[in-house]
C-alpha atoms as a PDB file:
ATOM      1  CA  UNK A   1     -88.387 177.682 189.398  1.00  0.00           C
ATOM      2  CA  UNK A   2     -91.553 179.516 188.373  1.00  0.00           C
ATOM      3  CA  UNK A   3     -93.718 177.842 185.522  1.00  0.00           C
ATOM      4  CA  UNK A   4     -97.267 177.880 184.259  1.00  0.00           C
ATOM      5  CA  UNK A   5     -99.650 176.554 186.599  1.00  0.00           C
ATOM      6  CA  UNK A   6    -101.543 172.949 185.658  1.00  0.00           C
ATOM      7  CA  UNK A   7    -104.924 172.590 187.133  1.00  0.00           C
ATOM      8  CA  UNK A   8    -106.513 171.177 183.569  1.00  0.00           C
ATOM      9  CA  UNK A   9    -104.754 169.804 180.375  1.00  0.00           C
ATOM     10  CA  UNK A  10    -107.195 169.348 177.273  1.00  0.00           C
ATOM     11  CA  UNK A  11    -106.341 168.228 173.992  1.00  0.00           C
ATOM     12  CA  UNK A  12    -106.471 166.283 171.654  1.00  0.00           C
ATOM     13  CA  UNK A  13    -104.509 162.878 172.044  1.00  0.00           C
ATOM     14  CA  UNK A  14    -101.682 160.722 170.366  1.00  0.00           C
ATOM     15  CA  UNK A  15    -101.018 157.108 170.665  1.00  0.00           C
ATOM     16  CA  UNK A  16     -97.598 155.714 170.554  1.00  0.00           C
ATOM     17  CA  UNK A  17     -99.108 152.218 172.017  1.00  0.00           C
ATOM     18  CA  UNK A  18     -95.369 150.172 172.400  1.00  0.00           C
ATOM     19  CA  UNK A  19     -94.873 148.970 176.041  1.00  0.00           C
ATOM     20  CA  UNK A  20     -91.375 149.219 177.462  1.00  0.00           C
ATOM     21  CA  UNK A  21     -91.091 152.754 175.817  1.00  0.00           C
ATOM     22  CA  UNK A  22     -87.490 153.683 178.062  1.00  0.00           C
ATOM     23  CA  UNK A  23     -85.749 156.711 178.445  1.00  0.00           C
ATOM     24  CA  UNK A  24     -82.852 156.642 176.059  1.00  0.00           C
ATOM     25  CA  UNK A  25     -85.634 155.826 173.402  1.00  0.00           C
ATOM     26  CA  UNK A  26     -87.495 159.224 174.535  1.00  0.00           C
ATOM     27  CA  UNK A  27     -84.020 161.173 174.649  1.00  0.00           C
ATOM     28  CA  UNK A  28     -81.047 159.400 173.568  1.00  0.00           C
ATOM     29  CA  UNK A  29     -77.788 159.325 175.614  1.00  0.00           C
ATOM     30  CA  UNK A  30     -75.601 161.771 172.717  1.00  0.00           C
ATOM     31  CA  UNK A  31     -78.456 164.502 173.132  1.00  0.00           C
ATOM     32  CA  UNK A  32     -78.000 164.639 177.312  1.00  0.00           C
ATOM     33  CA  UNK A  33     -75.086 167.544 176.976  1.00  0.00           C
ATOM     34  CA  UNK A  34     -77.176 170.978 177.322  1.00  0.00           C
ATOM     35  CA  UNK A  35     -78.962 171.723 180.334  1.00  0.00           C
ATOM     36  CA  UNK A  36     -80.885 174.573 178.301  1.00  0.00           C
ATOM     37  CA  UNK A  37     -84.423 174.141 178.812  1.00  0.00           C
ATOM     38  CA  UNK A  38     -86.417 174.296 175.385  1.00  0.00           C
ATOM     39  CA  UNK A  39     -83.535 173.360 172.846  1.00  0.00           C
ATOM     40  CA  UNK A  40     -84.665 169.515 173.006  1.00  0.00           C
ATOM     41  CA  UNK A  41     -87.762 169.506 170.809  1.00  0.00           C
ATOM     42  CA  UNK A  42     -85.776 167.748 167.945  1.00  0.00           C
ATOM     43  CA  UNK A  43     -84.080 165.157 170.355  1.00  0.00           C
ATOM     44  CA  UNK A  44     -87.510 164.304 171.319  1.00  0.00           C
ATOM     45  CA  UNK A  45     -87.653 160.032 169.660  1.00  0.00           C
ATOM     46  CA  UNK A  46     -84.937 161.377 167.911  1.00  0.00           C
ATOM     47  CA  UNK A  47     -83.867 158.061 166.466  1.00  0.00           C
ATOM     48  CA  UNK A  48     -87.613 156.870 165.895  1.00  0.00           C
ATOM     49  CA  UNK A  49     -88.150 160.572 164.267  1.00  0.00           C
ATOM     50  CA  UNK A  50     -84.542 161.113 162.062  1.00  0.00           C
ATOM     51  CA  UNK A  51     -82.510 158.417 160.164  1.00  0.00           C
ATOM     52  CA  UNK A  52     -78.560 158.202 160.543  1.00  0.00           C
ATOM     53  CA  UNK A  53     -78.346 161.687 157.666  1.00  0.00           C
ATOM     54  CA  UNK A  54     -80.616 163.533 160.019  1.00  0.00           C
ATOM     55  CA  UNK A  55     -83.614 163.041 157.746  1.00  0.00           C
ATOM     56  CA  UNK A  56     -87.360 162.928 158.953  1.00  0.00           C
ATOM     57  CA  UNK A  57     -88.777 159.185 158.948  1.00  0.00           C
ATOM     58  CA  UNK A  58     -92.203 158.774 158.042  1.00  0.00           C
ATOM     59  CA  UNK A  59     -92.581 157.985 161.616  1.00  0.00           C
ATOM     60  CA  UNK A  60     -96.202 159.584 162.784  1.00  0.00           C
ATOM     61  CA  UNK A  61     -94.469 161.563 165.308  1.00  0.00           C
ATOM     62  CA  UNK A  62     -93.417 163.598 162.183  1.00  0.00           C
ATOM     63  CA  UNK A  63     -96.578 164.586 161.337  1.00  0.00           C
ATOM     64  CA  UNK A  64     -98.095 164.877 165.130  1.00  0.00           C
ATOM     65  CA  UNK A  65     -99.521 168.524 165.497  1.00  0.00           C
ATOM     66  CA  UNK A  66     -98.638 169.532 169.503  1.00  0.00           C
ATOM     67  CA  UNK A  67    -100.447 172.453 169.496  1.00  0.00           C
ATOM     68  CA  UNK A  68    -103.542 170.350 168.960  1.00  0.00           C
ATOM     69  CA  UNK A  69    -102.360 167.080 170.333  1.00  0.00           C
ATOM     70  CA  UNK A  70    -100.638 167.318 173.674  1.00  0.00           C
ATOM     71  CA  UNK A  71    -101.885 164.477 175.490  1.00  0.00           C
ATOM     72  CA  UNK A  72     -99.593 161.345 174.669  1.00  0.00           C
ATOM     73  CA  UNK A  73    -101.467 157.967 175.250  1.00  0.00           C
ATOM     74  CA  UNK A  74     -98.278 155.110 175.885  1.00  0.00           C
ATOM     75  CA  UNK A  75     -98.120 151.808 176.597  1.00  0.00           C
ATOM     76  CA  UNK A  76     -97.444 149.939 179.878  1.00  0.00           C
ATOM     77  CA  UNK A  77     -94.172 151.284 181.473  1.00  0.00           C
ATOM     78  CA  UNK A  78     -93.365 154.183 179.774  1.00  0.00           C
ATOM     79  CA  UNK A  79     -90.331 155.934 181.221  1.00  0.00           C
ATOM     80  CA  UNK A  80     -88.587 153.303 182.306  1.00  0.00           C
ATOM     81  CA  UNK A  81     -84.632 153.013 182.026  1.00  0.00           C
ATOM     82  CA  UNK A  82     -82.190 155.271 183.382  1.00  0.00           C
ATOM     83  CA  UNK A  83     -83.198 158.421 185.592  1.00  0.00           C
ATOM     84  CA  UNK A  84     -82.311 161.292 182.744  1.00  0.00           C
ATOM     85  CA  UNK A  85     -83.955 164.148 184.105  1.00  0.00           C
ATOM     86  CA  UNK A  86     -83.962 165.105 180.004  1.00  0.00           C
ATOM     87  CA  UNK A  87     -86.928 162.566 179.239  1.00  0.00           C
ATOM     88  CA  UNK A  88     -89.312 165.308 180.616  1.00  0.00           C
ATOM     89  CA  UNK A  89     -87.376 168.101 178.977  1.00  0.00           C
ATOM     90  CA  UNK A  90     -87.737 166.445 175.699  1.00  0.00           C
ATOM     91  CA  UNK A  91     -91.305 165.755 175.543  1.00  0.00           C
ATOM     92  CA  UNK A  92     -91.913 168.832 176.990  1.00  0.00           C
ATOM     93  CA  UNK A  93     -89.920 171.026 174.381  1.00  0.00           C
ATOM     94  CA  UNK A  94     -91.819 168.212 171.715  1.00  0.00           C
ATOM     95  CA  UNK A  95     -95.053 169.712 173.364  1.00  0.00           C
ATOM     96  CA  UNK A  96     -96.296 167.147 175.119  1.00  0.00           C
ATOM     97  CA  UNK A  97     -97.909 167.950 178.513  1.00  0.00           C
ATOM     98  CA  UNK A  98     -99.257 165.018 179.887  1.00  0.00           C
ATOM     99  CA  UNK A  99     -98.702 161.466 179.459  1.00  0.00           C
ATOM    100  CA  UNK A 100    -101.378 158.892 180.096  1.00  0.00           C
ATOM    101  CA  UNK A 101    -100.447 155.355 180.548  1.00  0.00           C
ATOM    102  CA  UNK A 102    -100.875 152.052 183.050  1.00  0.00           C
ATOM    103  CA  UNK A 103     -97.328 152.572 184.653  1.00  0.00           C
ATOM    104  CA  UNK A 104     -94.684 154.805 184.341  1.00  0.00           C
ATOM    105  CA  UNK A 105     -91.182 154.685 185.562  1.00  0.00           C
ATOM    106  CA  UNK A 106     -90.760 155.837 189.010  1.00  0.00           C
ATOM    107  CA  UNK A 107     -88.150 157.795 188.356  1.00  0.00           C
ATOM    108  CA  UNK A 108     -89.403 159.336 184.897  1.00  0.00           C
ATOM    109  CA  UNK A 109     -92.884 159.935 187.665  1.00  0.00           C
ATOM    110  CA  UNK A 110     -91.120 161.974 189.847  1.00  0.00           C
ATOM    111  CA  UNK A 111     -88.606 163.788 187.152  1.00  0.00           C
ATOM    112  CA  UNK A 112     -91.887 164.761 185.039  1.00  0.00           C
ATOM    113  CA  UNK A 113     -93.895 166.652 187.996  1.00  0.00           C
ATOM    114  CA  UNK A 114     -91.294 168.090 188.402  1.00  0.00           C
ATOM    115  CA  UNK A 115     -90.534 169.654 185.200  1.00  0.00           C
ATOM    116  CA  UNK A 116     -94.562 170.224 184.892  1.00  0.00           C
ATOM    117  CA  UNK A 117     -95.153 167.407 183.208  1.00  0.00           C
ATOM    118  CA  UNK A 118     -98.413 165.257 184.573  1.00  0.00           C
ATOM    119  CA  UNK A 119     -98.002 161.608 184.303  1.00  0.00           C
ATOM    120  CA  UNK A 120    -101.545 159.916 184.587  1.00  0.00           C
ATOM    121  CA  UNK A 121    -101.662 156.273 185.517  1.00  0.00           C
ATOM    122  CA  UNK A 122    -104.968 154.899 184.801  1.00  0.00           C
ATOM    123  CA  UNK A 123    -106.983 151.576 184.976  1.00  0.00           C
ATOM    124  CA  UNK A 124    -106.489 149.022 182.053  1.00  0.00           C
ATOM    125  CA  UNK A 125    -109.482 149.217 180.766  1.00  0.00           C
ATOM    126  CA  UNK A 126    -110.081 152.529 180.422  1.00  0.00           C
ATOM    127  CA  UNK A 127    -106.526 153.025 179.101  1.00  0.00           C
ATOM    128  CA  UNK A 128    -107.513 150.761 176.376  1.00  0.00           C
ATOM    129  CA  UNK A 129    -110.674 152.568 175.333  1.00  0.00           C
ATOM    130  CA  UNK A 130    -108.565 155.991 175.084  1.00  0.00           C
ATOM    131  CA  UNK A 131    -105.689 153.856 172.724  1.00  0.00           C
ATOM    132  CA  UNK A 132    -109.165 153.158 170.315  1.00  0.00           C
ATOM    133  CA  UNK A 133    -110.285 156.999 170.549  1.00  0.00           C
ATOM    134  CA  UNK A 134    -106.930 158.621 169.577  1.00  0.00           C
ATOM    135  CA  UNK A 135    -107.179 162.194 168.369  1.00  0.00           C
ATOM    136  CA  UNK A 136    -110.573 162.804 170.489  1.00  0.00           C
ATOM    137  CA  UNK A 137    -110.739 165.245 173.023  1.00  0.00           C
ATOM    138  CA  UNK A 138    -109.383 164.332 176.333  1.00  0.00           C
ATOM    139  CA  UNK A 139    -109.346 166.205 179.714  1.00  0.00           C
ATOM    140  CA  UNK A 140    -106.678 166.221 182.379  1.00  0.00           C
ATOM    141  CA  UNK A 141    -107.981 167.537 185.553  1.00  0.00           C
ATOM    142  CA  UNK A 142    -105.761 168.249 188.690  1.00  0.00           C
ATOM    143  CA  UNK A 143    -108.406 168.930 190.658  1.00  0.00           C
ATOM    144  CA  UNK A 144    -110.362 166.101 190.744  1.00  0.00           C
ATOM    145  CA  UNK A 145    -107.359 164.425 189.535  1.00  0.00           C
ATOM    146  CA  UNK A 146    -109.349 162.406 186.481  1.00  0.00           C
ATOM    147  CA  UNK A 147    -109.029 162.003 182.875  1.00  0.00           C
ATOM    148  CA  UNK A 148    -112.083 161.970 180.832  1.00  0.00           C
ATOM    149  CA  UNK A 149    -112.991 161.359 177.419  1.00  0.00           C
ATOM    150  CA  UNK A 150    -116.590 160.923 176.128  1.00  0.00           C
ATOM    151  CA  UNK A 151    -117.926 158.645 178.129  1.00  0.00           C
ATOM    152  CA  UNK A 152    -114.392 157.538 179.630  1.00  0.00           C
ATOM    153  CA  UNK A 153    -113.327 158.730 183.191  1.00  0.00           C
ATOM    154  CA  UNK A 154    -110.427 157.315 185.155  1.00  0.00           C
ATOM    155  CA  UNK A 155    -109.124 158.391 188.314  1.00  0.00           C
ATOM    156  CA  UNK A 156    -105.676 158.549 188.800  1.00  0.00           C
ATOM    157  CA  UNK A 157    -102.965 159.551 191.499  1.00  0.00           C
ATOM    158  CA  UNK A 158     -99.881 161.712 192.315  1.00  0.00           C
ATOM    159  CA  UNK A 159     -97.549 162.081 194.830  1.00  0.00           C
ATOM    160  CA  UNK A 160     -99.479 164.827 197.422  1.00  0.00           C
ATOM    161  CA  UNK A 161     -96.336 167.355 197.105  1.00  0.00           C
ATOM    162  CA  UNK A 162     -96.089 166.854 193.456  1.00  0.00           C
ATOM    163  CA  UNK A 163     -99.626 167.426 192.681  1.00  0.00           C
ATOM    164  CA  UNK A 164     -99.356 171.621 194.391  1.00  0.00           C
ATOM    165  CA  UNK A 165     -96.326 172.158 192.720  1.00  0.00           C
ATOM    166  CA  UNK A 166     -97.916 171.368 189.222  1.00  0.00           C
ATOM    167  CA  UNK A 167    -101.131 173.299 190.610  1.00  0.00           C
ATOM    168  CA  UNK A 168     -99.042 176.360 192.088  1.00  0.00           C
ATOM    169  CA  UNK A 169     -96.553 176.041 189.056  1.00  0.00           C
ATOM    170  CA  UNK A 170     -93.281 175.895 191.180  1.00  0.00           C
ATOM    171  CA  UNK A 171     -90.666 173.240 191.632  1.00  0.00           C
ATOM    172  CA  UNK A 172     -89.838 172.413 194.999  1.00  0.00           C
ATOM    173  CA  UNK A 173     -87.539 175.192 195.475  1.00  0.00           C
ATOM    174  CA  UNK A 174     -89.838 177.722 194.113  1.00  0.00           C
ATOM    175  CA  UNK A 175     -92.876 175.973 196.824  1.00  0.00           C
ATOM    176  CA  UNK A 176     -90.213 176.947 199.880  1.00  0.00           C
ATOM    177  CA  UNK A 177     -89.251 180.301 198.259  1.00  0.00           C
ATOM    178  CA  UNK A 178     -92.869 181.427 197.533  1.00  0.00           C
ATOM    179  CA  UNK A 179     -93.549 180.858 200.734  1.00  0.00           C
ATOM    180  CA  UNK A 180     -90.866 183.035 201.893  1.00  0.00           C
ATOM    181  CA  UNK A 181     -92.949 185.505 203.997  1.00  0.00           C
ATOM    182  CA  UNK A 182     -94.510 182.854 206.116  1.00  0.00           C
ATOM    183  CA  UNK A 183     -91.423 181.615 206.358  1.00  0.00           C
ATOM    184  CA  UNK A 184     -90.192 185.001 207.984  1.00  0.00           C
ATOM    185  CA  UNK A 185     -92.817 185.462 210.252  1.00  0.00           C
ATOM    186  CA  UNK A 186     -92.221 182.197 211.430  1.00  0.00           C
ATOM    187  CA  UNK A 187     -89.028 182.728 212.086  1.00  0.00           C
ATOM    188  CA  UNK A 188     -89.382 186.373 213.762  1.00  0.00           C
ATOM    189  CA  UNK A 189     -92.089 184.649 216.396  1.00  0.00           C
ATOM    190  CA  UNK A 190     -89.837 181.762 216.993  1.00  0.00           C
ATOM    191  CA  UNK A 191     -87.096 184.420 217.837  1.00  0.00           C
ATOM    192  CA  UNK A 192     -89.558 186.455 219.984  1.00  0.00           C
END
């Protein structure tokens, strides 16, 4: 699957500082029935967002501005739980495209590069200085794989194979199959 290219995220941040933050609480289980990509924007902390009439909380995620604010600072292990491929989805269709936190799930890691979502694991310290400069400017970089922010910087890593499919914009299918030509003339000297 084809999809924008990430090389740099900036934007604006927004906390949601709880540790533990799981899976079901990003996309809960009833909301896991479509596989349309870009319908999940409302399931998105659905039960944090909307109370049991469908009704907006005054939860802040109600009055977060994605366009501005696409960088979501978490606490420690965010992503953990179950391995719903939907928790990327979600935050995704909510507008969120990149996470920043200590630890992630492993599972949420690997489901959210590849749905072109970048999940930053940083040092503790300089995690806690972004939590105290929420709504500043932060920058995501893929190529020197960093987040900065002021006078911030953290280094963080990904998975080699992860980190050119979010820079080429492909999935791992669409890596192979835009490869295709090599692939051929592989193949055709091989034969010869």
């Amino acid at each position: 699957m084809q999809r924008e290219p990430v090389t740099e995220i900036r934007s604006r941040s927004f906390v949601l500082a709880e540790r533990n933050i799981d899976t079901d609480q990003i996309i809960p289980a009833r909301f896991l029935t479509t596989t349309e990509r870009g319908a999940l924007a409302d399931a998105c902390f659905h039960d944090w967002r909307f109370d049991d009439a469908g009704n907006r909380t005054g939860h802040r995620l109600n009055v977060v501005d994605t366009a501005t604010h696409a960088i979501l600072l978490t606490g420690d292990n965010f992503g953990c739980g179950s391995s719903r491929e939907h928790a990327p989805w979600a935050l995704r269709d909510f507008g969120v495209r990149a996470v920043i936190t200590t630890r992630a799930g492993d599972i949420f890691r690997a489901n959210a590069a590849i749905n072109g979502l970048v999940v930053a694991e940083i040092d503790a310290e300089s995690h806690a200085a972004l939590l105290e400069r929420e709504g500043e400017d932060v920058v995501v970089s893929l190529a020197d794989m960093s987040v900065t922010s002021g006078n911030v910087r953290a280094g963080f890593t990904l998975e080699p194979f992860a980190r050119i499919c979010l820079i080429e914009g492909h999935d791992a299918l669409g890596f192979i199959l835009a490869r295709e030509d090599a692939i051929t003339r592989f193949e055709a000297a091989r034969a010869a």
